[in-house]
N, C-alpha and C. Protein backbone atom coordinates (compact mmCIF):
# COMPACT_ATOMS: atom_id res chain seq x y z
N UNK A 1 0.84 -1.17 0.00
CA UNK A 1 0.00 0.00 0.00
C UNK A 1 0.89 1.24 0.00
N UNK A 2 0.55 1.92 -1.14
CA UNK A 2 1.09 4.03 -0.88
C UNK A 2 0.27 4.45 0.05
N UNK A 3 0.93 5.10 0.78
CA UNK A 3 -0.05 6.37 1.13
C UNK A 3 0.05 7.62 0.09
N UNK A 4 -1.04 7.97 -0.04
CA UNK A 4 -0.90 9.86 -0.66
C UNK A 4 -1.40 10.56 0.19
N UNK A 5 -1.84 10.64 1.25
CA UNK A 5 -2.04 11.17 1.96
C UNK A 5 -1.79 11.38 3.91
N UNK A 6 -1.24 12.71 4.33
CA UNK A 6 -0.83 12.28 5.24
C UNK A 6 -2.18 12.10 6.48
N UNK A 7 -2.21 11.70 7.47
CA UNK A 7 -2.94 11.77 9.05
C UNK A 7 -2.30 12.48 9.93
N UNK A 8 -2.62 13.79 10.10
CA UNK A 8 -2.64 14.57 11.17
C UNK A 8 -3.54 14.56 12.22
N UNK A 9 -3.23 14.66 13.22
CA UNK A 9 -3.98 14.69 14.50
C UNK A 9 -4.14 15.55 15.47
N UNK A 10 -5.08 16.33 15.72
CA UNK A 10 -5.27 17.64 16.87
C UNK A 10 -4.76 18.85 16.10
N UNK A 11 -4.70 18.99 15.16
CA UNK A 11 -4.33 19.87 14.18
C UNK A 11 -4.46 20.07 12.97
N UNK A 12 -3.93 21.20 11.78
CA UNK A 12 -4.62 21.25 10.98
C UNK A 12 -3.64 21.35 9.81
N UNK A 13 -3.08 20.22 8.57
CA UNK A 13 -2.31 20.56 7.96
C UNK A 13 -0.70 20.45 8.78
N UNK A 14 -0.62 19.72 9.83
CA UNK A 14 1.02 19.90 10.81
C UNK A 14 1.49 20.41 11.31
N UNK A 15 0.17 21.88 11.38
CA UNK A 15 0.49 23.72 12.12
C UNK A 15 -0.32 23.13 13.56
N UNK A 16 1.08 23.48 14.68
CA UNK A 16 0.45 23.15 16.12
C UNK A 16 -0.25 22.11 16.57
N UNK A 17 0.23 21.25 16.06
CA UNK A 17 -0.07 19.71 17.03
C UNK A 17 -0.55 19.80 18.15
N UNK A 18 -0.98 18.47 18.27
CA UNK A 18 -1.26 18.16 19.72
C UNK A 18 0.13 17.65 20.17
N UNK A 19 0.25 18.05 21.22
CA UNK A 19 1.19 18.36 22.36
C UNK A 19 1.05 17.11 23.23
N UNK A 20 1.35 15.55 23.55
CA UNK A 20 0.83 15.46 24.78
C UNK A 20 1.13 13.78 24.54
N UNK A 21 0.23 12.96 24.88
CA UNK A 21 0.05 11.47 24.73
C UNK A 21 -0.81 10.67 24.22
N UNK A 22 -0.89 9.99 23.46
CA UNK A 22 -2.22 9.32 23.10
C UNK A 22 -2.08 7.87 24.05
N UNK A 23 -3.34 7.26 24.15
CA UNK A 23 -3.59 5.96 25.23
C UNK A 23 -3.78 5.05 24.32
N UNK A 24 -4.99 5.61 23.04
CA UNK A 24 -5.32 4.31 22.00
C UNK A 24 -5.83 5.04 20.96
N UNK A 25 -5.52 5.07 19.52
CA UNK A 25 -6.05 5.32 18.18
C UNK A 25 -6.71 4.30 17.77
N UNK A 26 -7.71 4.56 17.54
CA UNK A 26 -8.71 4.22 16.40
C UNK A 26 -9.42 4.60 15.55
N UNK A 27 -9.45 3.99 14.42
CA UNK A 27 -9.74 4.60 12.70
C UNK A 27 -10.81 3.72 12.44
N UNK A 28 -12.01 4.68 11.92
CA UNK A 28 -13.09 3.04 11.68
C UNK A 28 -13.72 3.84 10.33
N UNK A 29 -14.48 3.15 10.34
CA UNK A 29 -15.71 2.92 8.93
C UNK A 29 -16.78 4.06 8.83
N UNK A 30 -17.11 3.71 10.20
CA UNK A 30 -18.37 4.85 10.31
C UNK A 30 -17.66 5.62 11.76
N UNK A 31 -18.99 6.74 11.82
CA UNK A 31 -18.64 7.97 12.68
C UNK A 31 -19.08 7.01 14.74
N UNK A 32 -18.12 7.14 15.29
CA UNK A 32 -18.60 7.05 16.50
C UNK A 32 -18.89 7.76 17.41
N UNK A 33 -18.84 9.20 17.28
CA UNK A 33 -19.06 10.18 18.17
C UNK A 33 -20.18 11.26 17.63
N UNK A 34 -20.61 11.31 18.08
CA UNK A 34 -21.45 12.71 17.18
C UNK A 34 -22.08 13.51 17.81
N UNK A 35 -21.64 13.09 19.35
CA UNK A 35 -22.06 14.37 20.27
C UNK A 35 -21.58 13.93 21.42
N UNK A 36 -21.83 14.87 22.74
CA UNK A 36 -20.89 14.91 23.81
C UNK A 36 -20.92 13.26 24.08
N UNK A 37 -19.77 12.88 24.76
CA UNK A 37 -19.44 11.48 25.19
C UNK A 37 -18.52 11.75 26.33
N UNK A 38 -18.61 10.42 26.77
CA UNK A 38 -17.72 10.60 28.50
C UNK A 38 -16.68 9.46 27.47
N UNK A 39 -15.33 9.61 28.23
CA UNK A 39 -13.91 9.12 28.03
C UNK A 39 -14.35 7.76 28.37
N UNK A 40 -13.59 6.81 27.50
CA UNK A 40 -14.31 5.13 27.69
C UNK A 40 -13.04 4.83 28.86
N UNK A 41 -13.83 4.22 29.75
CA UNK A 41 -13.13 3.75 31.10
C UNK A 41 -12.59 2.13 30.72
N UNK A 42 -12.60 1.80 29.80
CA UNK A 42 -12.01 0.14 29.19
C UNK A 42 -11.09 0.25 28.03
N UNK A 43 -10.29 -0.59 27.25
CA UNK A 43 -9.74 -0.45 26.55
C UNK A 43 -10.93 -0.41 25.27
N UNK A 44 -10.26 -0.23 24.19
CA UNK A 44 -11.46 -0.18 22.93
C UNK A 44 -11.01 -1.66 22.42
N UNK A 45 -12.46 -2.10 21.73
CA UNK A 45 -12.12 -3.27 21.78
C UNK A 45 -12.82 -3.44 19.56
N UNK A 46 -11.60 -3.89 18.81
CA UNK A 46 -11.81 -4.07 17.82
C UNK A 46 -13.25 -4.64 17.13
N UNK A 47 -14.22 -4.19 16.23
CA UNK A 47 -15.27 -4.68 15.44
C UNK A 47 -15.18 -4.49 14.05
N UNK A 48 -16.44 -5.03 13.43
CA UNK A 48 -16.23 -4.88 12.20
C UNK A 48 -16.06 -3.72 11.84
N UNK A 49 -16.16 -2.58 12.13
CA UNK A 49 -15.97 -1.05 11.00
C UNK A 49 -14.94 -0.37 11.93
N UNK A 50 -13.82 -1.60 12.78
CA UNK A 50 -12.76 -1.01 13.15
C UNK A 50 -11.32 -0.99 11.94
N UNK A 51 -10.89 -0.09 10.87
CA UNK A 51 -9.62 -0.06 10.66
C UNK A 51 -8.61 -0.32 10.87
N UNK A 52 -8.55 0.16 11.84
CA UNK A 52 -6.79 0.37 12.20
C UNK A 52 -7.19 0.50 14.17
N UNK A 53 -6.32 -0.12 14.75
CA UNK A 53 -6.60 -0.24 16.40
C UNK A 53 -5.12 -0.29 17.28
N UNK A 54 -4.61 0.98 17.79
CA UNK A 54 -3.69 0.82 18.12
C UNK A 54 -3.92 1.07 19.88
N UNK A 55 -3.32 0.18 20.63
CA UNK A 55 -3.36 0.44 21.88
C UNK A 55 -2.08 0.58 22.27
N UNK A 56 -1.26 1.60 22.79
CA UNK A 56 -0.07 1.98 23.36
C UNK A 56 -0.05 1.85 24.76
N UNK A 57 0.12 0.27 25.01
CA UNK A 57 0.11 -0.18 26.59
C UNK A 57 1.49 -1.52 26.29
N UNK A 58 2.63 -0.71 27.39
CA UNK A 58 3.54 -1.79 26.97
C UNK A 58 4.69 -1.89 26.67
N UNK A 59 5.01 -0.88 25.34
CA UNK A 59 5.33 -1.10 23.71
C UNK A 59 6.46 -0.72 23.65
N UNK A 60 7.43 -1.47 23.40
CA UNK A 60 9.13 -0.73 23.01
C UNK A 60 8.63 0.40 22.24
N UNK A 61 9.65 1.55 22.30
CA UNK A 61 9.32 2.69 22.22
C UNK A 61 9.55 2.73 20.44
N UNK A 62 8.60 3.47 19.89
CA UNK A 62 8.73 3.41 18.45
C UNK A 62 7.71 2.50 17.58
N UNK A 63 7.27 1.55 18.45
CA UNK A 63 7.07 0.08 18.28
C UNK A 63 5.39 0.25 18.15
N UNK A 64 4.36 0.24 17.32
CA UNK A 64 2.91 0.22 17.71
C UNK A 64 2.56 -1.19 16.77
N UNK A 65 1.37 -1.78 17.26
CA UNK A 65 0.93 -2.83 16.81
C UNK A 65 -0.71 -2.81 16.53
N UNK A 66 -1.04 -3.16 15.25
CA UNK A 66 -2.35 -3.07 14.94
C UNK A 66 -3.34 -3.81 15.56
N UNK A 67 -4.27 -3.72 16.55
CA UNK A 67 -4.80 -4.94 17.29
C UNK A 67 -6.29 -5.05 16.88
N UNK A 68 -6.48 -4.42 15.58
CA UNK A 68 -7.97 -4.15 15.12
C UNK A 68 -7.95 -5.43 13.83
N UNK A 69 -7.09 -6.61 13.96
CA UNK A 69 -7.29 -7.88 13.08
C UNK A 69 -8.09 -8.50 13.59
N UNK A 70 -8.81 -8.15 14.26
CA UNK A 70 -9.90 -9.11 14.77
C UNK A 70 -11.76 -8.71 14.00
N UNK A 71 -11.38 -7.57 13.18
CA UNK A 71 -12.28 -7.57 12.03
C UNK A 71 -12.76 -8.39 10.99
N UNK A 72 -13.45 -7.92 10.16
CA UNK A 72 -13.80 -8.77 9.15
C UNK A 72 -13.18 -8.22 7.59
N UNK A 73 -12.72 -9.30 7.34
CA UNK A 73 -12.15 -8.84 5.88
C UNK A 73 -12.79 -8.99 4.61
């Protein structure tokens, strides 16, 4: 796979990032938020219109692992 395109996060275009830590990324299919929500107190746990599932608990530094193969292909 190319990418042509990049993923920025907390920002717009690579001007002023987010600053800080992420716990877990996830990329899905459809929209999961679409109005106020409380912070999930569990880990996220991979489904079908999960993408991409990264949990950063662990991890030699540098090191992320996709844990969203538990989808459907």
């Amino acid at each position: 796979m190319t990418a042509t395109h990049n993923l920025y996060v907390g920002c717009e275009g690579g001007a002023n990032g987010t600053h800080g830590r992420f716990d877990e990324v996830r990329i899905s299919t459809v929209v999961r938020y679409d109005a106020s929500f409380d912070v999930a107190s569990a880990p996220f746990a991979p489904d079908s219109e999960t993408l991409l599932l990264y949990a950063f608990d662990d991890l030699e530094p540098g090191l992320a692992v996709d844990q969203g193969t538990e989808r459907e292909q």
